[in-house]
Protein backbone atom coordinates (compact mmCIF):
# COMPACT_ATOMS: atom_id res chain seq x y z
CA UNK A 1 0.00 0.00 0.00
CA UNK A 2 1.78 2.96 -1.17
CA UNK A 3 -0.43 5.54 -0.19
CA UNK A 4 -0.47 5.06 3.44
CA UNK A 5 2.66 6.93 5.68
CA UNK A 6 4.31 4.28 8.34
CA UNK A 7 3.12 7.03 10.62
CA UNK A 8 -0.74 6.42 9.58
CA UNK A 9 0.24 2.74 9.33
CA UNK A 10 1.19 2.63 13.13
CA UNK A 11 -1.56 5.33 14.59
CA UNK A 12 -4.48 2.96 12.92
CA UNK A 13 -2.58 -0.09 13.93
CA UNK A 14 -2.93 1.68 17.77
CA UNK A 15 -6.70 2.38 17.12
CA UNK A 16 -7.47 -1.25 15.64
CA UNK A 17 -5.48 -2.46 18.26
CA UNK A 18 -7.06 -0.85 21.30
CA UNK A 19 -10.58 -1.79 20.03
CA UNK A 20 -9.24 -5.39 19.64
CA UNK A 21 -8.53 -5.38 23.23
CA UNK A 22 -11.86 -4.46 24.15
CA UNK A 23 -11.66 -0.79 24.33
CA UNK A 24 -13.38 2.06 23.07
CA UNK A 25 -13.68 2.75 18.98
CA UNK A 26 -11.21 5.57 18.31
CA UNK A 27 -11.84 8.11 15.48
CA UNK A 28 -9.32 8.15 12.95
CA UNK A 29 -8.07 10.29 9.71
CA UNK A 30 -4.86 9.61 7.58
CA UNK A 31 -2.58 12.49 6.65
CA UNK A 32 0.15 12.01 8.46
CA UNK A 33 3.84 11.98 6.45
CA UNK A 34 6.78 10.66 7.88
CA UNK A 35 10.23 11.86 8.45
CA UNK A 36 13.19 11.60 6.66
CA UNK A 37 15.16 11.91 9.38
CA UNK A 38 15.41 11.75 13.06
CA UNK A 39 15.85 16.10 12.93
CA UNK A 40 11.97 16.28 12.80
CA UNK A 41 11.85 13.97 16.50
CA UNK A 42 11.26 15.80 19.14
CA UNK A 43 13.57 17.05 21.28
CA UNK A 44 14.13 15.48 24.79
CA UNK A 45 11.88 17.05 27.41
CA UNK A 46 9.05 17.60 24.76
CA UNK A 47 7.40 13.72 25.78
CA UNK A 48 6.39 12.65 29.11
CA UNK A 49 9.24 11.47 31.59
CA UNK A 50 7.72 8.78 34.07
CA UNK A 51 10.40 9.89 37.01
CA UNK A 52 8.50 13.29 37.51
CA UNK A 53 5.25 14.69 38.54
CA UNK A 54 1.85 16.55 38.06
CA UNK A 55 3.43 20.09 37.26
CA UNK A 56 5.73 18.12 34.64
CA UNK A 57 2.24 16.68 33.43
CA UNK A 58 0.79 19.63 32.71
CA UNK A 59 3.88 20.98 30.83
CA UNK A 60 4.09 18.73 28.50
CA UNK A 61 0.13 18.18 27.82
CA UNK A 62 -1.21 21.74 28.07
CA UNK A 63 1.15 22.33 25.39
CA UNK A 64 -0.48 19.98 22.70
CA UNK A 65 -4.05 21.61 24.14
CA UNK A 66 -4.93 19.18 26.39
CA UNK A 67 -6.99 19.60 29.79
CA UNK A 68 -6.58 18.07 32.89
CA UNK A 69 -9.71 15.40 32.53
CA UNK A 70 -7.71 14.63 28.67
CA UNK A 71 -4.47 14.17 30.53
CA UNK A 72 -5.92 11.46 32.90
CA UNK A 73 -7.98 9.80 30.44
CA UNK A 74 -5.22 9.49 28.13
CA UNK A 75 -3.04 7.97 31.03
CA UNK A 76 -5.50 5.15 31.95
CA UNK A 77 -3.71 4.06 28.52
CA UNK A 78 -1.16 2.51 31.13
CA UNK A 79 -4.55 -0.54 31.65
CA UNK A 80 -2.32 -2.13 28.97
CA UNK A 81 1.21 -3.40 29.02
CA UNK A 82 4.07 -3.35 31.64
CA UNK A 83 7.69 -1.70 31.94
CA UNK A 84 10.77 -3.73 30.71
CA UNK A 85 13.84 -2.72 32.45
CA UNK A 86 16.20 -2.92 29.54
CA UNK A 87 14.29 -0.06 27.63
CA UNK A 88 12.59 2.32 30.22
CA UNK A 89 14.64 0.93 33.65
CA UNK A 90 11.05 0.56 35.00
CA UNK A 91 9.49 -3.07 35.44
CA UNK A 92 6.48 -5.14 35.54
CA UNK A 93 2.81 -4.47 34.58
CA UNK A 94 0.55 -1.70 36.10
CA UNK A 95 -2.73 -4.15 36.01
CA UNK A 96 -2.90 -8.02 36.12
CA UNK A 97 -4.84 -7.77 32.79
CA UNK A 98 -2.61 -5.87 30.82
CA UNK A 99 -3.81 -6.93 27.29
CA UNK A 100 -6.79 -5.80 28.11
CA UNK A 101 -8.81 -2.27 27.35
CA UNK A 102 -10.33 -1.38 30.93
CA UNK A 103 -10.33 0.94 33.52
CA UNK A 104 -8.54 -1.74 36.09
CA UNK A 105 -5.34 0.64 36.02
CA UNK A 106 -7.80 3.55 37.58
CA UNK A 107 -9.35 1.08 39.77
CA UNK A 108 -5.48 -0.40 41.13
CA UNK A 109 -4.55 2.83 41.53
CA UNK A 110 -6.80 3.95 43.88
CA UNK A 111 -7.41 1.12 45.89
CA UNK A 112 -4.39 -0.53 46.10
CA UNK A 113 -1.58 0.48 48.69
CA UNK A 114 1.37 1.57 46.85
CA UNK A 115 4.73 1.54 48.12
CA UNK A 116 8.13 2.47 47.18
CA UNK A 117 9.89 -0.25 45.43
CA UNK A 118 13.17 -1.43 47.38
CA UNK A 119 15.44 -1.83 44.36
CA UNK A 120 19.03 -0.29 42.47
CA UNK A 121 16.63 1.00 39.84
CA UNK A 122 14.24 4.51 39.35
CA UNK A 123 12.04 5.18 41.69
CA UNK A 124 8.91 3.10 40.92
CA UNK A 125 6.04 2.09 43.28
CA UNK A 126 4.78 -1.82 43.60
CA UNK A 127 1.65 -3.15 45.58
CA UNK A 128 1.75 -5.63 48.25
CA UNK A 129 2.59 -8.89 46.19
CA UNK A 130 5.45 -6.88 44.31
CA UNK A 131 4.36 -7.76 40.69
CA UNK A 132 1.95 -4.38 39.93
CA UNK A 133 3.80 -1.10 39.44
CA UNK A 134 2.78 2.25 38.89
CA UNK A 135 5.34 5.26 37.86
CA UNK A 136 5.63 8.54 39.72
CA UNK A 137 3.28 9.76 37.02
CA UNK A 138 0.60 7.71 37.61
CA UNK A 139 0.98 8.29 41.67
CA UNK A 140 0.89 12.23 40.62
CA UNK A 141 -2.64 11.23 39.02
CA UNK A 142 -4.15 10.23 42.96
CA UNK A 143 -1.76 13.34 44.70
CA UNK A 144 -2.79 16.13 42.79
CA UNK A 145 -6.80 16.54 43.55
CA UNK A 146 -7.62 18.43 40.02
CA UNK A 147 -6.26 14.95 38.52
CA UNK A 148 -7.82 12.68 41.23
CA UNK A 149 -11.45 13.59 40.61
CA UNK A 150 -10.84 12.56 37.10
CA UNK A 151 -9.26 9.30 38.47
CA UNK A 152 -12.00 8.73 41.04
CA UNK A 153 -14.64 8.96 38.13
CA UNK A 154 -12.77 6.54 35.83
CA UNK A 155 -12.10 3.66 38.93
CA UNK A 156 -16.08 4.19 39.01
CA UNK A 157 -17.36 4.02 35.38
CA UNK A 158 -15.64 2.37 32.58
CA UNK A 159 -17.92 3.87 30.01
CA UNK A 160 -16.98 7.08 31.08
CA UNK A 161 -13.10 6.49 30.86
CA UNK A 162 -14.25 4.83 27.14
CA UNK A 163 -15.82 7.46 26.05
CA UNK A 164 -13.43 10.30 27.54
CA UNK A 165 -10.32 8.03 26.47
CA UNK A 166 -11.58 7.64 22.64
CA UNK A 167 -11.97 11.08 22.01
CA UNK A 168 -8.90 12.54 24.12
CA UNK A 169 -6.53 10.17 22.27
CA UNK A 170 -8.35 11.05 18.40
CA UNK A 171 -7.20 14.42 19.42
CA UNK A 172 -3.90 13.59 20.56
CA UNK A 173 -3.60 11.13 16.66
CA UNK A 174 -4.54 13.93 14.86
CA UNK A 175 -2.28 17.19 15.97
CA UNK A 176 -0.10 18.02 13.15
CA UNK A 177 -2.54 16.35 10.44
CA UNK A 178 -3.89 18.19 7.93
CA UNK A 179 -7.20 18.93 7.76
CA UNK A 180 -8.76 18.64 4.37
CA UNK A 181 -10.25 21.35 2.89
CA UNK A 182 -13.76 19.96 2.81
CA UNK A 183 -13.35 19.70 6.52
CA UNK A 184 -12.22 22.62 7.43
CA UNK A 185 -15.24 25.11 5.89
CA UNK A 186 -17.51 22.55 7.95
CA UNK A 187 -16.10 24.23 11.00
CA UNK A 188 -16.40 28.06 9.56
């Protein structure tokens, strides 16, 4: 398929595989063109770093237009997956589940008791049987109470987080594409 970018390739393969998992049906556009180079990455400090906290958050978010109910939603993302040492120097899974879409990482992270990990690597938190984790990030999500509302709702109702999820991450896929020009007198 020559017409599709590797950066549309792996934004749809995120939406298809998100739905797959039993989440929430993403919207979608192509549009997106890829790089020739790495001088179009972004710099370090322009992404999320997991050792740091709400203000850090907030930085990095409310610069891409995103509020503080987006910025939570789009972190229950961590419901899927786990932390590998040899990439990130973080370890283990956030939920028990974690190929599955759900609002279990919302519900772990407020009821569980978390506790600093004893270990020679970053600072990470673990529950009780040592096997969950959850990033200073995602602890900044239950200490800062304009993110912890947000939290409190999504441990409560899953449909919510779907529905809140779906459309803060079809806004985070499509910054930087172009809107076609159809589109765009719509919304004039």
């Amino acid at each position: 398929y020559p017409n599709i970018s590797y950066a549309d390739l792996w934004t749809l393969a995120g939406v298809v595989a998100i739905e797959e998992m039993g989440g929430p049906k993403v919207a979608w556009s192509p549009g997106r063109t890829d790089a020739d180079d790495s001088s179009s990455c972004p710099p370090d400090g322009r992404l999320p770093d997991a050792s740091k906290g709400s203000s850090h958050i907030r930085d990095i978010f409310y610069r891409m237009g995103f509020n503080d109910q987006e910025i939570v939603a789009l972190s229950g993302a961590h419901t899927l997956g786990r932390c590998h040492p040899d990439r990130s120097g973080f370890v283990n899974p956030w939920t028990n589940a974690p190929t599955t879409f759900s609002n279990l990482f919302f519900q772990d992270l407020r009821n569980k008791k978390w506790q600093k990990k004893k270990w020679s690597g970053p600072l990470q938190y673990e529950d009780k049987s040592g096997e969950l984790m959850m990033l200073p990030t995602d602890m900044a999500l239950i200490w800062d109470r304009k993110f912890r509302k947000h939290v409190d709702v999504y441990a409560k109702d899953e449909a919510k987080f779907f529905e809140d999820f779906s459309q803060a991450f079809s806004k985070l896929l499509a910054l930087g594409v172009p809107v076609p020009q159809e589109e765009s007198k719509k919304q004039d």
